[in-house]
C-alpha atoms as a PDB file:
ATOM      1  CA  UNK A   1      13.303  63.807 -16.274  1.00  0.00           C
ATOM      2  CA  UNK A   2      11.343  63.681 -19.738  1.00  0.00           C
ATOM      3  CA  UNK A   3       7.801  65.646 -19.287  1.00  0.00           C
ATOM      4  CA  UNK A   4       5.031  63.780 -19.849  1.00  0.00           C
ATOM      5  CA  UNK A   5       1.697  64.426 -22.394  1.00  0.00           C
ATOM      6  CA  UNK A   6      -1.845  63.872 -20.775  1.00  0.00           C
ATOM      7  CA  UNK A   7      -4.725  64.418 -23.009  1.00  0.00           C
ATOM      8  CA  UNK A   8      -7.832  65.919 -21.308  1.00  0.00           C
ATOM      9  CA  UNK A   9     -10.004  64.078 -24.201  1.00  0.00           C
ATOM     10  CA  UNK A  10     -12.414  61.302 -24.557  1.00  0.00           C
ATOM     11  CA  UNK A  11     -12.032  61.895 -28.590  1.00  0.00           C
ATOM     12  CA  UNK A  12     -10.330  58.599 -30.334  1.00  0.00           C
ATOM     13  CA  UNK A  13      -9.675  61.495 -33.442  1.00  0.00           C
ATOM     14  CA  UNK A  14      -7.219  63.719 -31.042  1.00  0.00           C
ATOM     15  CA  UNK A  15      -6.174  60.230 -29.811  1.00  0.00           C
ATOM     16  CA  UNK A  16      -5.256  58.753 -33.493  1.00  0.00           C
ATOM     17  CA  UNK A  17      -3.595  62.187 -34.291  1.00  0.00           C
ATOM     18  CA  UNK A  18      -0.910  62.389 -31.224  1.00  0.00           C
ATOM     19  CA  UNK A  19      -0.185  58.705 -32.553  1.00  0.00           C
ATOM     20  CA  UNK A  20      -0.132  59.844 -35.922  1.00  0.00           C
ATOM     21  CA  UNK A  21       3.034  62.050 -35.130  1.00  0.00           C
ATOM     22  CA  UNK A  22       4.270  59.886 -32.463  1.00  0.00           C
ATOM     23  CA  UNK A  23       3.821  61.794 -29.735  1.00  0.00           C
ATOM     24  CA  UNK A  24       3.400  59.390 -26.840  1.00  0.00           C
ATOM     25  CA  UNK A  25       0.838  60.254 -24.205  1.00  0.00           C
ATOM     26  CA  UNK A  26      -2.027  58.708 -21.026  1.00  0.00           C
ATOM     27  CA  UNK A  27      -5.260  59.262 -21.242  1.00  0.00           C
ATOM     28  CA  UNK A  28      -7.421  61.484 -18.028  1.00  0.00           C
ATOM     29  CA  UNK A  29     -10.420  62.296 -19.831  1.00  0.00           C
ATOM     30  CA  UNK A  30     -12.228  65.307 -17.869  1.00  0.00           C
ATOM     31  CA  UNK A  31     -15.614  65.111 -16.658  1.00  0.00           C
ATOM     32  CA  UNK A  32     -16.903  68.016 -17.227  1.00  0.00           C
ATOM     33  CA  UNK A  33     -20.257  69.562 -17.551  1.00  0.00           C
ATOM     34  CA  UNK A  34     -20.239  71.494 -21.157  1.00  0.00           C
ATOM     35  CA  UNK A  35     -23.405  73.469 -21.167  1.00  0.00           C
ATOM     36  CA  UNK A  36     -22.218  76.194 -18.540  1.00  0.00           C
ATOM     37  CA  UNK A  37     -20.164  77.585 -21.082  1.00  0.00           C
ATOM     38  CA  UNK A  38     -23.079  79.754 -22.771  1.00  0.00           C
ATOM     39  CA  UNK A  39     -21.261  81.868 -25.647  1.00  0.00           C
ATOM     40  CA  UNK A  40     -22.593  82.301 -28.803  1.00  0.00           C
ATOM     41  CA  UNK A  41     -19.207  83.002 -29.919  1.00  0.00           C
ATOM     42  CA  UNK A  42     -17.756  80.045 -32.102  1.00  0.00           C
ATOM     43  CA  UNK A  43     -13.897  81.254 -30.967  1.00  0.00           C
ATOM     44  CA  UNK A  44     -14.581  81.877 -27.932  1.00  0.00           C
ATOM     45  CA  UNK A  45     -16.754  78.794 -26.755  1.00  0.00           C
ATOM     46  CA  UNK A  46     -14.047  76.649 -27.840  1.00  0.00           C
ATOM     47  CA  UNK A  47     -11.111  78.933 -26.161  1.00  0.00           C
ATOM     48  CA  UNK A  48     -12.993  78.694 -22.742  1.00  0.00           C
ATOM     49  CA  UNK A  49     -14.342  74.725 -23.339  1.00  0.00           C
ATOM     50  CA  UNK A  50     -10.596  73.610 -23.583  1.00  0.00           C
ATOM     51  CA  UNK A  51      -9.784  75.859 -20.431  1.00  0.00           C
ATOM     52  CA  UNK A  52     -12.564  74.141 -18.855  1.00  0.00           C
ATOM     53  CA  UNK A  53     -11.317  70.243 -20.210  1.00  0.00           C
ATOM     54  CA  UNK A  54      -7.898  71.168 -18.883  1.00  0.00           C
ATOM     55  CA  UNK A  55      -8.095  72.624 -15.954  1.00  0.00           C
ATOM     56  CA  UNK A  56     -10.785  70.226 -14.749  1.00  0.00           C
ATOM     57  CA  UNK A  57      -7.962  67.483 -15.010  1.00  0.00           C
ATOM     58  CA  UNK A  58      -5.308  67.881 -12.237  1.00  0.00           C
ATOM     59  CA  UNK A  59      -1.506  67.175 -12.789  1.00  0.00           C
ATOM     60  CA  UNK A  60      -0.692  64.638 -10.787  1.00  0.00           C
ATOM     61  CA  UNK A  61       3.388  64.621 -10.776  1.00  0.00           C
ATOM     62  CA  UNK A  62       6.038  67.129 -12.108  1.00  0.00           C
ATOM     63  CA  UNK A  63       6.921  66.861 -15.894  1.00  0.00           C
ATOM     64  CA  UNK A  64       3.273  66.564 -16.764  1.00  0.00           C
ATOM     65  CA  UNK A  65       1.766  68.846 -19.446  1.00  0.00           C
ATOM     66  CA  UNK A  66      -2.203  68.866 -20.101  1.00  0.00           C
ATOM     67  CA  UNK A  67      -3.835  68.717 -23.625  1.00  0.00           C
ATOM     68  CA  UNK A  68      -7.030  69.752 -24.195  1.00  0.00           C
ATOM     69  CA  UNK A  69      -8.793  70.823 -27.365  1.00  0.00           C
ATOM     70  CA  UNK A  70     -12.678  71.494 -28.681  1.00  0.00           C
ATOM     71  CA  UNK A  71     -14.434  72.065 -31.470  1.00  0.00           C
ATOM     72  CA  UNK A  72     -17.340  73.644 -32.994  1.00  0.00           C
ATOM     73  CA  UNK A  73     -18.983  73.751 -36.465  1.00  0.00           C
ATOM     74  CA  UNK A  74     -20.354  77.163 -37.352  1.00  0.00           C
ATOM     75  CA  UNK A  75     -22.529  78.246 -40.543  1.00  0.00           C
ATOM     76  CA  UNK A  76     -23.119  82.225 -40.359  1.00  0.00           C
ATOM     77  CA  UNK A  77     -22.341  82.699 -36.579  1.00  0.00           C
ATOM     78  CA  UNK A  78     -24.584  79.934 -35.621  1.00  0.00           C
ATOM     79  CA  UNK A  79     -22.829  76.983 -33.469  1.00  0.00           C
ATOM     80  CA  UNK A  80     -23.402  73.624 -34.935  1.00  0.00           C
ATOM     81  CA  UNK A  81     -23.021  70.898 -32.336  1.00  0.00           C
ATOM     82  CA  UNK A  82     -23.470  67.067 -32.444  1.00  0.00           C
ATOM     83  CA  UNK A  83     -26.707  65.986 -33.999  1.00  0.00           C
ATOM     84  CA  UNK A  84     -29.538  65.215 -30.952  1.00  0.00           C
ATOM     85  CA  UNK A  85     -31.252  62.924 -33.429  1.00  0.00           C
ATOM     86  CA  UNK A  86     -31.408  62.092 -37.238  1.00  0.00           C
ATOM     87  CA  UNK A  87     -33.723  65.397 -37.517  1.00  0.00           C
ATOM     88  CA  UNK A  88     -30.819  67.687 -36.307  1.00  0.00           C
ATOM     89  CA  UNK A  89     -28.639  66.246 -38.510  1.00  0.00           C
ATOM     90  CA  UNK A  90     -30.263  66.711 -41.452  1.00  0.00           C
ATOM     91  CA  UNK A  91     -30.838  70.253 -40.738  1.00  0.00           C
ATOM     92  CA  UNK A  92     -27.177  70.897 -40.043  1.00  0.00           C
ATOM     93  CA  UNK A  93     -25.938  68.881 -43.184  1.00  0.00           C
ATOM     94  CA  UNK A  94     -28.808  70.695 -45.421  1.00  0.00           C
ATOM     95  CA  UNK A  95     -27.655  74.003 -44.160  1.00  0.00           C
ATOM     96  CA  UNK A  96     -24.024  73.513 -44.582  1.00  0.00           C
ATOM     97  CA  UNK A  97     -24.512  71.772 -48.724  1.00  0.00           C
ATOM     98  CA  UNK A  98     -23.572  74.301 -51.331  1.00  0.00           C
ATOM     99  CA  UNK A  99     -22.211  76.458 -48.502  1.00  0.00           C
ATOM    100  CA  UNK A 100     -18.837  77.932 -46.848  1.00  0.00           C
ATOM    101  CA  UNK A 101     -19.039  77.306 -43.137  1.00  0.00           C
ATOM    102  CA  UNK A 102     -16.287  77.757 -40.590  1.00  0.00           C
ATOM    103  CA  UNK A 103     -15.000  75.016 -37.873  1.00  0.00           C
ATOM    104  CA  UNK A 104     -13.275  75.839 -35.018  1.00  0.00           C
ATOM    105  CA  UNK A 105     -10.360  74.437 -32.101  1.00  0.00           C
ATOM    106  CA  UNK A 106      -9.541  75.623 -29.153  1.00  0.00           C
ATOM    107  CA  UNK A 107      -6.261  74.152 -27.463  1.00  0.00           C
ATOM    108  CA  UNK A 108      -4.944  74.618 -24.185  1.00  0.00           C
ATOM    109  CA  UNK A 109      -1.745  73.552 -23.005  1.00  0.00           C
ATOM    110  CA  UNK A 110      -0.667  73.546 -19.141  1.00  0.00           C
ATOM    111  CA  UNK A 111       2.361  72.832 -17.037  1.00  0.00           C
ATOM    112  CA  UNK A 112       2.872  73.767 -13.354  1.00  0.00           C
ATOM    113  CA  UNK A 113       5.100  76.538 -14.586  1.00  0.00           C
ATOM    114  CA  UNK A 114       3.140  77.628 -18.144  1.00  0.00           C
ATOM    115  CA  UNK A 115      -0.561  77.905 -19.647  1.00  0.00           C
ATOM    116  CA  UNK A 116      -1.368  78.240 -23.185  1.00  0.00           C
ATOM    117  CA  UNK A 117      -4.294  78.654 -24.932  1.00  0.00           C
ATOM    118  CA  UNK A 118      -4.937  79.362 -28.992  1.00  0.00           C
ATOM    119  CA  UNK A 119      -8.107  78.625 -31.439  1.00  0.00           C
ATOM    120  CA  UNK A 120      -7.113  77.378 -34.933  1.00  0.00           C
ATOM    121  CA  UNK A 121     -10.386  78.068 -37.833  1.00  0.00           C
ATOM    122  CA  UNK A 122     -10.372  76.902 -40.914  1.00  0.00           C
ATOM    123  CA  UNK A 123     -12.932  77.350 -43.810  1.00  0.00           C
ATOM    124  CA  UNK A 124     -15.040  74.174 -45.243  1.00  0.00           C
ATOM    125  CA  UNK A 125     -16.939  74.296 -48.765  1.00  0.00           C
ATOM    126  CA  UNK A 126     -19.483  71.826 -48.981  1.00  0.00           C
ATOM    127  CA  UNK A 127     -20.462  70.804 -52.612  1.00  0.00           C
ATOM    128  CA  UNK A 128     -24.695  71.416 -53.150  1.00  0.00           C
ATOM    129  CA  UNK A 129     -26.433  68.216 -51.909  1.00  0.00           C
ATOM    130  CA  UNK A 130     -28.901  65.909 -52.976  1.00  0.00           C
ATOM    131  CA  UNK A 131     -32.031  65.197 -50.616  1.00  0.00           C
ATOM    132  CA  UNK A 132     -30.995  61.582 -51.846  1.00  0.00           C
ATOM    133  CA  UNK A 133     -27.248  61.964 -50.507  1.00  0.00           C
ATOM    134  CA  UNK A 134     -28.217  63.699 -47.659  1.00  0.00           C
ATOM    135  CA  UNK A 135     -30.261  60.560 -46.462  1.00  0.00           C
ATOM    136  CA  UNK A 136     -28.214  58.126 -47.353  1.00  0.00           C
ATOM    137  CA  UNK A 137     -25.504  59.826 -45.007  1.00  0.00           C
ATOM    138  CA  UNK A 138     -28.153  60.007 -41.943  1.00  0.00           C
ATOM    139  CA  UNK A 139     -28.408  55.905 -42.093  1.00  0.00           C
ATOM    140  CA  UNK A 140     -24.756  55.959 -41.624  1.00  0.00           C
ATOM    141  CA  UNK A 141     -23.443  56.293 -37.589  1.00  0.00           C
ATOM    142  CA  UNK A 142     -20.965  59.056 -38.968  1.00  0.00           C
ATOM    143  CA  UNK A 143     -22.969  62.160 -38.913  1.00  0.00           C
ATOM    144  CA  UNK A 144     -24.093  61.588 -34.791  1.00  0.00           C
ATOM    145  CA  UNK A 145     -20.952  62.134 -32.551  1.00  0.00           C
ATOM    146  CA  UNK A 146     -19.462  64.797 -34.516  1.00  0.00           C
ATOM    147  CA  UNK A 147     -20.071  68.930 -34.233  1.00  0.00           C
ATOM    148  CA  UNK A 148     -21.565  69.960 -37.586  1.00  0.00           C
ATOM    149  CA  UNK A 149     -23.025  65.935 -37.815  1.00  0.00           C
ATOM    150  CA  UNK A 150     -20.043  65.315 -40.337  1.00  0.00           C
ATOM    151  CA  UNK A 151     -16.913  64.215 -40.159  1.00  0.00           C
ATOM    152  CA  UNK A 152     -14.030  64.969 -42.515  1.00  0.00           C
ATOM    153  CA  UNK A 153     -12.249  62.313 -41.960  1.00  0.00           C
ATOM    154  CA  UNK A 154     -14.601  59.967 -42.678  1.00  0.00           C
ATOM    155  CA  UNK A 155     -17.573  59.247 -45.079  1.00  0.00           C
ATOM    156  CA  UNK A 156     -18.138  63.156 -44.808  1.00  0.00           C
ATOM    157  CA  UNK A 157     -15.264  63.732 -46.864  1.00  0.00           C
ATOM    158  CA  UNK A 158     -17.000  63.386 -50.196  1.00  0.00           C
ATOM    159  CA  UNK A 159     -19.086  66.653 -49.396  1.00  0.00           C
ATOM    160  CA  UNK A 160     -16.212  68.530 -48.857  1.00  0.00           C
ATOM    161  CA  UNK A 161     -15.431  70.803 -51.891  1.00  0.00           C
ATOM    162  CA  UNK A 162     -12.910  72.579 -50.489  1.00  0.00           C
ATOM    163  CA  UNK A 163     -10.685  73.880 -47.413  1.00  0.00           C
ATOM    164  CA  UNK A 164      -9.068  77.415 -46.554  1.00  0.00           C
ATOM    165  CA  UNK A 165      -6.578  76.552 -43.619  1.00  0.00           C
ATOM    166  CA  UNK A 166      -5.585  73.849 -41.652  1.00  0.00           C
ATOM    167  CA  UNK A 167      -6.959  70.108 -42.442  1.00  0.00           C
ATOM    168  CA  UNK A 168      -6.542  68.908 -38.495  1.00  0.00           C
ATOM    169  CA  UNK A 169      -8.724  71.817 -37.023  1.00  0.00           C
ATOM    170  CA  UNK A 170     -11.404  70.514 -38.684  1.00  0.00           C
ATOM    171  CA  UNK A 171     -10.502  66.713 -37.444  1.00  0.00           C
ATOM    172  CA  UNK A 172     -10.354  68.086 -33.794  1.00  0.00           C
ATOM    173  CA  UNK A 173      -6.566  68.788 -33.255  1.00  0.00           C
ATOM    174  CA  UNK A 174      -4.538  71.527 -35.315  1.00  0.00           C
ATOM    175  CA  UNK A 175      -1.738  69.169 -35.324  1.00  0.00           C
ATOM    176  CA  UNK A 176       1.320  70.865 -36.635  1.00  0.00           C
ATOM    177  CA  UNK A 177       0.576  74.124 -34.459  1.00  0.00           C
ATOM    178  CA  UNK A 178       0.076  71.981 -31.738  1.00  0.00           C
ATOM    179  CA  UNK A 179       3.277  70.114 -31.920  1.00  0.00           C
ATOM    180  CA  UNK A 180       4.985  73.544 -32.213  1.00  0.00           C
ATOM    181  CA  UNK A 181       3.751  74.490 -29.194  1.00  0.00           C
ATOM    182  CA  UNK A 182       4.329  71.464 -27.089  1.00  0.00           C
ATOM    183  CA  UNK A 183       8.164  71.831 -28.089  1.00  0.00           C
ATOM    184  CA  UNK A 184       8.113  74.866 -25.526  1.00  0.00           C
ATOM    185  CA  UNK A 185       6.712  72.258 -23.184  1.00  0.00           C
ATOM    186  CA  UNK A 186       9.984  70.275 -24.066  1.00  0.00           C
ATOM    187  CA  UNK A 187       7.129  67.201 -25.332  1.00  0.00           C
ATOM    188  CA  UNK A 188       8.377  66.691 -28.918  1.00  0.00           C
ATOM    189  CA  UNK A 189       7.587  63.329 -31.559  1.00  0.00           C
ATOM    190  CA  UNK A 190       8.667  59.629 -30.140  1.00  0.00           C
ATOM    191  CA  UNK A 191      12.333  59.967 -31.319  1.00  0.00           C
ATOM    192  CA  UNK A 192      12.852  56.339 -30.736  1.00  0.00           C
END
């Protein structure tokens, strides 16, 4: 019997990715209630959020293996969420222009048999911002549903300067170390 992916995730970005590299997979987004994980932490907030996300959704049938994965912005120790309002994101983007700031995943991976759990970081550069730029991103819908209120991805690329480490962590999913470790899950690319 071939195992099975479920991803614990309401995020089309970790969605797009697993179809990126082919990875075939169902969707059993958890329901979970985020705020009772308190850290100030950036690693460790999104180490225990992904535990949460994936053990909140149950396996259902043997050969089943649970993704689950968060993320967190964070300019000198200082979490950066999603933006509450246009306010909060221009606070976050102003903080982060003509500065390094860090973004962090957690993963976790489960089986019946096997749990694993890692946080990929990578470093982000933001070029030095114009008031004028920094508005004309706000009346955009990118900045609002994404930690840090940017997203690399998309029309918040053209801030970005430069990046230490892996590209995906800052999308949402460190792809290629995830598809390592899903191998020892025996879940490996569509080889069809």
């Amino acid at each position: 019997m071939k195992n099975k992916l479920v991803l614990a995730s309401s995020s089309p970005r970790r969605q797009e990715l697993l179809k990126q590299v082919e990875i075939p997979y169902t969707l059993r987004a958890p329901n979970v209630d985020e705020s009772q994980i308190a850290s100030k932490d950036p690693a460790e907030k999104v180490r225990k959020l992904a535990l949460l996300k994936g053990r909140h959704v149950t396996l259902q049938e043997d050969g089943e293996v649970i993704l689950a994965a968060d993320t967190v912005v964070s300019y000198n120790n200082q979490i950066l969420e999603k933006p509450k309002n246009k306010e909060e994101a221009y606070r976050m983007i102003a903080t982060l222009s003509g500065n390094v700031h860090e973004v962090f995943t957690g993963v976790m991976i489960r089986s019946f048999d096997n749990e694993v759990a890692f946080v990929e970081r990578t470093e982000v550069e933001f070029w030095t911002l114009s008031e004028e730029e920094i508005n004309w991103y706000l009346s955009t819908n990118d900045p609002y549903d994404k930690a840090g209120a940017y997203g690399i991805q998309s029309i918040g690329a053209i801030f970005v300067k430069q990046i230490i480490g892996d590209y995906y962590t800052v999308v949402g999913l460190p792809l290629s170390r995830v598809v390592k470790e899903l191998s020892s899950f025996s879940i490996k690319p569509c080889e069809c």
